[in-house]
N, C-alpha and C. Protein backbone atom coordinates (compact mmCIF):
# COMPACT_ATOMS: atom_id res chain seq x y z
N UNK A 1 -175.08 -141.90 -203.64
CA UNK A 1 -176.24 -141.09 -203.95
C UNK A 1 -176.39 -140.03 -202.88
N UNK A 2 -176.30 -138.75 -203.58
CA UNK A 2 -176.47 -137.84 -202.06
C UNK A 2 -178.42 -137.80 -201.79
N UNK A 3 -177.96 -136.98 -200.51
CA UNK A 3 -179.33 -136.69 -199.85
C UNK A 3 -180.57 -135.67 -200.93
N UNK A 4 -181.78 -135.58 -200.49
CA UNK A 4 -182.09 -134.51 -201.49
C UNK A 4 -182.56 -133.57 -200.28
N UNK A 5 -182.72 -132.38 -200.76
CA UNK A 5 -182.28 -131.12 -199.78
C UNK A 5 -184.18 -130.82 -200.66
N UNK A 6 -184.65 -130.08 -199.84
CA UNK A 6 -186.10 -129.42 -200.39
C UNK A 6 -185.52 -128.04 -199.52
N UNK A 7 -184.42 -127.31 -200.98
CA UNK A 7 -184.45 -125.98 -200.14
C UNK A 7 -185.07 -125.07 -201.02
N UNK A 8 -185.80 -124.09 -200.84
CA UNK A 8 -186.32 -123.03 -201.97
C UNK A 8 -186.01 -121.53 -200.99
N UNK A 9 -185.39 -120.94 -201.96
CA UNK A 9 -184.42 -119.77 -201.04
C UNK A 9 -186.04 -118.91 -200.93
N UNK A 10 -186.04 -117.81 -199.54
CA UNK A 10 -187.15 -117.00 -199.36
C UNK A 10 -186.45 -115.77 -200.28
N UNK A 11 -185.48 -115.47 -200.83
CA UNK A 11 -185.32 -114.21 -201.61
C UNK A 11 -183.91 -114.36 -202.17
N UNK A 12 -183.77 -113.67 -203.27
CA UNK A 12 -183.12 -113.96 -204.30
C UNK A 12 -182.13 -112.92 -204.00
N UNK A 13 -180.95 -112.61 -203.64
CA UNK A 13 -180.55 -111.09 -202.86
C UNK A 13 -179.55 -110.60 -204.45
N UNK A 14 -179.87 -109.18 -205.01
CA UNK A 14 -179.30 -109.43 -206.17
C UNK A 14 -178.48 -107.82 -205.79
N UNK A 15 -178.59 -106.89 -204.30
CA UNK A 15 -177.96 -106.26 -204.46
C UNK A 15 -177.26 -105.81 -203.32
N UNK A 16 -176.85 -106.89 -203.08
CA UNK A 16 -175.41 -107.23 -201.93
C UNK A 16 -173.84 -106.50 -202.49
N UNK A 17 -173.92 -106.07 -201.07
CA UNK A 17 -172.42 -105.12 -201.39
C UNK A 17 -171.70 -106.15 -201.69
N UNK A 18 -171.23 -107.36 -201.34
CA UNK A 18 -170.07 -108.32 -201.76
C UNK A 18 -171.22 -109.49 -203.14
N UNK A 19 -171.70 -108.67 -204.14
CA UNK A 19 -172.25 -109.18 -204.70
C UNK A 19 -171.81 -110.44 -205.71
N UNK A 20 -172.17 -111.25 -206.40
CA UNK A 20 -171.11 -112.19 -207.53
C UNK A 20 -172.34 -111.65 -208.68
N UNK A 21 -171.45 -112.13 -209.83
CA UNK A 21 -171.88 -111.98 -211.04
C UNK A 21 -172.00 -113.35 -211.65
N UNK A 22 -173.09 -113.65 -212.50
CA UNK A 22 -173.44 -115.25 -212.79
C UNK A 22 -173.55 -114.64 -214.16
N UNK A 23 -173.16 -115.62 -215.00
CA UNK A 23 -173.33 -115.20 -216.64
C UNK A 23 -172.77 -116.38 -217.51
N UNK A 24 -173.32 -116.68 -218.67
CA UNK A 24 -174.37 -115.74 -219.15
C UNK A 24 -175.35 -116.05 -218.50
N UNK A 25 -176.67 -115.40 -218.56
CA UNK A 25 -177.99 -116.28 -218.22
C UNK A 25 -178.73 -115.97 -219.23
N UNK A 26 -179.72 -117.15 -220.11
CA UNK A 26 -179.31 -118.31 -219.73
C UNK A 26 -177.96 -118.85 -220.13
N UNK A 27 -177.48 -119.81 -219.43
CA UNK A 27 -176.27 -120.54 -219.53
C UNK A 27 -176.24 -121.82 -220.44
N UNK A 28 -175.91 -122.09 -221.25
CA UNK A 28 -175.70 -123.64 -222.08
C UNK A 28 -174.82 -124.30 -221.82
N UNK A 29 -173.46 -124.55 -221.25
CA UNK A 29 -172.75 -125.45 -220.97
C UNK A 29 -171.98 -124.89 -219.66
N UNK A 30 -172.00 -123.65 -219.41
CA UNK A 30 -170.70 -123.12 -218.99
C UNK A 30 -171.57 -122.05 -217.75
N UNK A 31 -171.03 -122.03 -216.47
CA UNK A 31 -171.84 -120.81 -216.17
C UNK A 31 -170.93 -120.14 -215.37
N UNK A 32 -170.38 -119.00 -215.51
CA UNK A 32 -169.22 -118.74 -215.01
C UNK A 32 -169.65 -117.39 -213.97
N UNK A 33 -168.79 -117.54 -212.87
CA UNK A 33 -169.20 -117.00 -211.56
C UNK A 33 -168.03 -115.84 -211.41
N UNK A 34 -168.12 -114.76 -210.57
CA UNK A 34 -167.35 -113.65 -210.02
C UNK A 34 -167.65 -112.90 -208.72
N UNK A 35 -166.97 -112.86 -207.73
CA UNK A 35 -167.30 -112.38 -206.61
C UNK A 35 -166.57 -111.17 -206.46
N UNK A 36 -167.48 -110.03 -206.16
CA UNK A 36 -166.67 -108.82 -206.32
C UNK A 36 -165.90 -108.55 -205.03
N UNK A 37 -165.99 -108.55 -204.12
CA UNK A 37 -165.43 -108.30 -202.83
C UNK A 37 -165.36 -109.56 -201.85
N UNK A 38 -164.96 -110.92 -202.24
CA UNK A 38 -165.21 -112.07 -200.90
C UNK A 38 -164.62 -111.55 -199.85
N UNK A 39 -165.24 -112.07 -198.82
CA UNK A 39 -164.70 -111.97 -197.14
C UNK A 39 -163.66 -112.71 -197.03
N UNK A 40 -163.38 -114.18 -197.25
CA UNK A 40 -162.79 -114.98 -196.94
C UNK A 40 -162.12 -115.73 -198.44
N UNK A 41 -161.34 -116.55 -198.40
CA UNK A 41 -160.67 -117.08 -199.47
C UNK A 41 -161.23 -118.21 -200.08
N UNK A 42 -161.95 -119.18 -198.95
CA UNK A 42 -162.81 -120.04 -199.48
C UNK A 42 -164.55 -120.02 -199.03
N UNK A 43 -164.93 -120.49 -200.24
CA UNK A 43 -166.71 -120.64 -199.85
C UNK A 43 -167.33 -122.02 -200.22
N UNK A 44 -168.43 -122.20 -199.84
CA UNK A 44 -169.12 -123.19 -200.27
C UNK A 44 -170.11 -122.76 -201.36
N UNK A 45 -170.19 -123.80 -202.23
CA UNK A 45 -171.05 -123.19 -203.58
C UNK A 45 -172.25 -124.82 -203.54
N UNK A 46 -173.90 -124.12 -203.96
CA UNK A 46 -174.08 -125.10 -203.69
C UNK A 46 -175.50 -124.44 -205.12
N UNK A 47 -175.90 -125.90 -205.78
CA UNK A 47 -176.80 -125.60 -206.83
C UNK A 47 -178.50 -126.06 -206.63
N UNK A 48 -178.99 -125.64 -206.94
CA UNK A 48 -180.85 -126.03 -206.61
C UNK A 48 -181.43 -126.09 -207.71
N UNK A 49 -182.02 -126.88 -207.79
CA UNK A 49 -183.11 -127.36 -209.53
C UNK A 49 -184.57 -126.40 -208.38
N UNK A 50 -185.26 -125.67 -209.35
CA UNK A 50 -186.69 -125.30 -209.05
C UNK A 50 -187.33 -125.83 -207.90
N UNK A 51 -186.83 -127.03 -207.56
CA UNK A 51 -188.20 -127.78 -206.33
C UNK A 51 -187.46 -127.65 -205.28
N UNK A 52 -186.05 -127.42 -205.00
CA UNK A 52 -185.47 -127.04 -204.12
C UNK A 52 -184.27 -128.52 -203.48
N UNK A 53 -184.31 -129.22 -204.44
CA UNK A 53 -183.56 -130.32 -204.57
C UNK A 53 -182.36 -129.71 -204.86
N UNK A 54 -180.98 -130.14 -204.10
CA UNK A 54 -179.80 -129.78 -204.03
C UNK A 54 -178.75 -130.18 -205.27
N UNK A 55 -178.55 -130.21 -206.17
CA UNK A 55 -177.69 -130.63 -207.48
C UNK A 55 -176.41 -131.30 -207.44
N UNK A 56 -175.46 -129.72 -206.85
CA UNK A 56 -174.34 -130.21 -206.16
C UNK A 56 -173.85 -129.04 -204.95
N UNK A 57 -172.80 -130.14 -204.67
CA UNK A 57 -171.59 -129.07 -203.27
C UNK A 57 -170.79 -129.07 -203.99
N UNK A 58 -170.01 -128.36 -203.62
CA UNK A 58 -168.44 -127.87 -203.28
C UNK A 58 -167.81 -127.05 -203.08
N UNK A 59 -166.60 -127.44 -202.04
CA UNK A 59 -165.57 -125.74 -202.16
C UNK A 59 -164.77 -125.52 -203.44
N UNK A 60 -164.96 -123.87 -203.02
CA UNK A 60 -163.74 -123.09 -203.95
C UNK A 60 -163.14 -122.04 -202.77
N UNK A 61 -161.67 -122.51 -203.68
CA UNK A 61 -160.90 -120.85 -203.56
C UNK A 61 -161.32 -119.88 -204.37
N UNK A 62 -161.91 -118.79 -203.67
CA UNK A 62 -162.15 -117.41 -203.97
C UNK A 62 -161.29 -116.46 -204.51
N UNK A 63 -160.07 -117.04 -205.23
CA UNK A 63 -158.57 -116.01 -205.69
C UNK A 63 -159.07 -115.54 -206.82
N UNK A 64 -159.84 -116.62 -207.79
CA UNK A 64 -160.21 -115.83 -209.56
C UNK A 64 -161.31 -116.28 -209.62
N UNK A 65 -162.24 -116.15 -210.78
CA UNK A 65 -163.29 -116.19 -211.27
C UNK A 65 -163.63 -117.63 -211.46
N UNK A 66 -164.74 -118.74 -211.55
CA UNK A 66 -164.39 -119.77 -211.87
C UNK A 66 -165.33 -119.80 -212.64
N UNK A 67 -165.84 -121.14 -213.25
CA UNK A 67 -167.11 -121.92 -214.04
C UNK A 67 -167.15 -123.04 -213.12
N UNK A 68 -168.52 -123.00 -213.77
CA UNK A 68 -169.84 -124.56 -213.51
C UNK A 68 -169.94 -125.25 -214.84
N UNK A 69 -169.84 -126.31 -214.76
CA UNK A 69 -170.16 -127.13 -216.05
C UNK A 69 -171.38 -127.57 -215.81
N UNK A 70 -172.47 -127.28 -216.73
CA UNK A 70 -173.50 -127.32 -216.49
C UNK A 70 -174.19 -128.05 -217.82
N UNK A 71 -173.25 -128.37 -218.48
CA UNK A 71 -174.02 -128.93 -219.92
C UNK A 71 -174.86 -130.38 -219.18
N UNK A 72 -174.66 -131.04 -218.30
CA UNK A 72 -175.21 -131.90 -217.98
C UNK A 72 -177.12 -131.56 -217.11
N UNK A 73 -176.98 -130.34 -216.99
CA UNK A 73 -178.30 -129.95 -216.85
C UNK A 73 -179.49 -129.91 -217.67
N UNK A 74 -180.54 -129.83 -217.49
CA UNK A 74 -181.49 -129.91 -218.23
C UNK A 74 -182.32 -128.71 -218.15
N UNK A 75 -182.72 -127.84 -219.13
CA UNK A 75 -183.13 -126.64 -219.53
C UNK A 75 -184.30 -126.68 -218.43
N UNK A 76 -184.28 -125.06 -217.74
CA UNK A 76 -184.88 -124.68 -216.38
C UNK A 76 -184.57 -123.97 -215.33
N UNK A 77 -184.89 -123.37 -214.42
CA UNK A 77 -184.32 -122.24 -213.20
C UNK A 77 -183.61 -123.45 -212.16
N UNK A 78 -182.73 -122.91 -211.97
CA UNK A 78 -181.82 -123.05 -210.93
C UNK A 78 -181.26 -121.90 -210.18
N UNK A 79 -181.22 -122.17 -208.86
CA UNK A 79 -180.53 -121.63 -208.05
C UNK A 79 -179.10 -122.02 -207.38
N UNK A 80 -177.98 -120.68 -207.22
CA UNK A 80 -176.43 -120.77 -206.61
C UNK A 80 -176.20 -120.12 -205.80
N UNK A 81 -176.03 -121.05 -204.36
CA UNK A 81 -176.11 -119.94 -203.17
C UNK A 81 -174.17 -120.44 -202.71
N UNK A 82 -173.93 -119.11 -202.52
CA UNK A 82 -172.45 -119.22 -202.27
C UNK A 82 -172.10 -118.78 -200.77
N UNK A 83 -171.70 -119.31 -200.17
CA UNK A 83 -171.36 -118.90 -198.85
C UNK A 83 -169.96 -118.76 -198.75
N UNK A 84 -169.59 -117.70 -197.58
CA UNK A 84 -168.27 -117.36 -197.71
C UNK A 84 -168.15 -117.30 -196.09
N UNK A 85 -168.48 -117.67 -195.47
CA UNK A 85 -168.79 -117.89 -194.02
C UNK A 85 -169.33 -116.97 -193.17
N UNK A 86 -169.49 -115.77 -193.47
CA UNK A 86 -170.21 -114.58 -193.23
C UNK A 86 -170.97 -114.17 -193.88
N UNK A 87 -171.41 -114.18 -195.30
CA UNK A 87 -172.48 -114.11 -196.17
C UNK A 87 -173.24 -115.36 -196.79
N UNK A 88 -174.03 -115.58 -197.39
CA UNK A 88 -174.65 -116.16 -197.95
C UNK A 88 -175.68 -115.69 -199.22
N UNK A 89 -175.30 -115.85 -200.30
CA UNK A 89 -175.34 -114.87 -201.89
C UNK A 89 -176.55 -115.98 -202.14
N UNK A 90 -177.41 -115.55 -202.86
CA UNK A 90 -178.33 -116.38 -204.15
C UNK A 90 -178.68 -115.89 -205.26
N UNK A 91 -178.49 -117.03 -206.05
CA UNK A 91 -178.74 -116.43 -207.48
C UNK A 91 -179.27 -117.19 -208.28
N UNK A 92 -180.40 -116.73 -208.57
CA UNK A 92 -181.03 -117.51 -209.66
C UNK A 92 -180.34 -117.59 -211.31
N UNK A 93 -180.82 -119.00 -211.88
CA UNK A 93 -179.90 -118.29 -213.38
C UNK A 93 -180.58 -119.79 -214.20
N UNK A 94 -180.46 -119.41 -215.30
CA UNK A 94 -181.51 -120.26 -216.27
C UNK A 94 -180.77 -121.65 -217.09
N UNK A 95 -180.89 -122.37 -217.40
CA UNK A 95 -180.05 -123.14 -218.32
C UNK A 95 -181.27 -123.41 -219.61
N UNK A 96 -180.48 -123.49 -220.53
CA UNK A 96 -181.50 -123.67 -221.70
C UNK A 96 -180.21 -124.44 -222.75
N UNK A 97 -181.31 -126.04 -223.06
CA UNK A 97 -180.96 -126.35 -224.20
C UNK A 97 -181.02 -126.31 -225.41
């Protein structure tokens, strides 16, 4: 059982030169991510339900575009903050069942 995290981001940064693209929003099963310029090859990707409770971790390689499987979510705002070890991205994005 992981820890629960009470993080609630102070701002949502939506126009960062090394910006990502989250889509669709809202998302139904699939939520697929794009980083236009990463710094580095790998980042940490990490998800937030509304209260600021942490969902999940993990790394990625930053080479192509990936997805989130998200059908296991339950319709509501979430937040995806991606770190690349010099930035730190957030993005809000919706799931709806």
């Amino acid at each position: 059982m992981s820890p629960l995290y009470n993080y609630v981001p102070d701002a949502v940064d939506d126009n960062d030169e090394n910006s990502i693209s989250v889509y669709p929003n809202p998302a139904f099963n699939y939520l697929y991510v794009s980083l236009d310029n990463p710094n580095s090859e790998k980042c940490s990707i990490e998800i937030f339900d509304e209260s600021g409770r942490r969902i999940r971790k993990f790394d990625y390689n930053l080479e192509e575009d990936f997805f989130i499987d998200v059908s296991s979510f339950t319709s509501g705002s979430y937040f995806i903050r991606i770190n690349d070890g010099e930035n730190k991205i957030i993005k809000k994005f919706n799931v709806l069942k």
